[in-house]
Protein backbone atom coordinates (compact mmCIF):
# COMPACT_ATOMS: atom_id res chain seq x y z
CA UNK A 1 -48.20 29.22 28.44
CA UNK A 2 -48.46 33.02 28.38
CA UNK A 3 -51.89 32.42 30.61
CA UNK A 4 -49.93 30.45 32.94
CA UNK A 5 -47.07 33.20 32.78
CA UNK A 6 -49.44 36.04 33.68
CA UNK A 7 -51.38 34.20 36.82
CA UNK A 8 -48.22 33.33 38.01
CA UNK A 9 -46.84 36.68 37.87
CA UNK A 10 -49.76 38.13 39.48
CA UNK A 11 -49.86 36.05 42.83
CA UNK A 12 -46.24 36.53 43.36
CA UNK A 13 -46.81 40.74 42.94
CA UNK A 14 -49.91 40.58 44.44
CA UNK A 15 -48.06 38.85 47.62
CA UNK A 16 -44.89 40.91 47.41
CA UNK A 17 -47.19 43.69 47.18
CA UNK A 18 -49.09 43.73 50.14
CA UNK A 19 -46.62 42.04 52.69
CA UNK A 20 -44.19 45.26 51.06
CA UNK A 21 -46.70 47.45 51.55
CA UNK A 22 -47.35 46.59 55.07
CA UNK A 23 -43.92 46.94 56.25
CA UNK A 24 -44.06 50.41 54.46
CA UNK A 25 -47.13 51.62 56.07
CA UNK A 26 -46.66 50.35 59.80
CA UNK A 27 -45.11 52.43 62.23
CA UNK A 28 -41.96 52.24 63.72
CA UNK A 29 -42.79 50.95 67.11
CA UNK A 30 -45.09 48.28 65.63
CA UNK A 31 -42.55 46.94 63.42
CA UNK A 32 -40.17 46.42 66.05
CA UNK A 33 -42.83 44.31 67.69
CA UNK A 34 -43.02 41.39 65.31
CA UNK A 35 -41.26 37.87 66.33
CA UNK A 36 -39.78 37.38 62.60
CA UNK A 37 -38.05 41.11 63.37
CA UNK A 38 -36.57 40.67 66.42
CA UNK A 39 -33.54 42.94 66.33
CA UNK A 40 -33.87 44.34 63.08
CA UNK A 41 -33.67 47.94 62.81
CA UNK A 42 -36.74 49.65 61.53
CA UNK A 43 -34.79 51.36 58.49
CA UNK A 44 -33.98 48.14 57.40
CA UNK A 45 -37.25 46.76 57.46
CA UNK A 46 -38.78 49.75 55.97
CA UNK A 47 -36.09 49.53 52.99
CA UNK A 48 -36.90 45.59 52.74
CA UNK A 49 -40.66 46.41 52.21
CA UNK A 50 -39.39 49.22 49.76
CA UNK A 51 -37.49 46.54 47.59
CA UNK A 52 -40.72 44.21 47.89
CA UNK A 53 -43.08 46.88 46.46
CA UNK A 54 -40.43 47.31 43.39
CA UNK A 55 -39.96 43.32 42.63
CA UNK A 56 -43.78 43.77 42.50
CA UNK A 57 -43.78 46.50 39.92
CA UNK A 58 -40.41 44.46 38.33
CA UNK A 59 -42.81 41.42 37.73
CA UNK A 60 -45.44 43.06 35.89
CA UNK A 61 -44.38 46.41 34.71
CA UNK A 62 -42.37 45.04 31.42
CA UNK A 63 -44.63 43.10 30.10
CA UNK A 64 -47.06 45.94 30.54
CA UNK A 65 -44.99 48.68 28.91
CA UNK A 66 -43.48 46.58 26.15
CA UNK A 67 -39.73 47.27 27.03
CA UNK A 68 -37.35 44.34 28.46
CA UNK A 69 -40.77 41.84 27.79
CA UNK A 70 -38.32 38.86 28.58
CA UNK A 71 -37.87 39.83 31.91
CA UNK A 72 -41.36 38.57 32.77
CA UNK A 73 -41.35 35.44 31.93
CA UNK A 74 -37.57 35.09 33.33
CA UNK A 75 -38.80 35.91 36.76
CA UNK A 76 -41.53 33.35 37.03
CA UNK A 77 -40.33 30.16 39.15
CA UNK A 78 -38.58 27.93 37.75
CA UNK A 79 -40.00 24.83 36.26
CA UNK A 80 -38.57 21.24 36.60
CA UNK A 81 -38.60 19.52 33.09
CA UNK A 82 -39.88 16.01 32.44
């Protein structure tokens, strides 16, 4: 289970991650550009891709460090049970 925990945990940071990271590093103008942000300002953008980047960090960083460890495993999806 704690296998399973960890792979899951790194896709999902790995994807928040770099779409974050993209809305962080593109410019202005370009971000303006996209069809899914039509009519979005680009500070707002810029702070989603900022709060992307931290759920990243917030999915691996306690296990990591040792403090708050259930907060890992609480932010995997949640599992249907038979």
């Amino acid at each position: 289970m704690n296998i399973a925990v960890w792979i899951a945990s790194g896709l999902l940071a790995t994807a928040y991650l770099f779409v974050g990271g993209t809305k962080l590093q593109k410019p202005e103008e370009q971000l303006a550009e996209g069809p899914s942000t039509a009519g979005a300002a680009a500070t707002s953008i810029k702070l989603i891709g900022g709060v992307e980047v931290a759920g990243a960090l917030g999915l691996i960083l306690p296990w990591l460090t040792g403090i708050a460890r259930f907060l890992t495993p609480a932010a995997r999806p949640v599992q249907v049970v038979r």
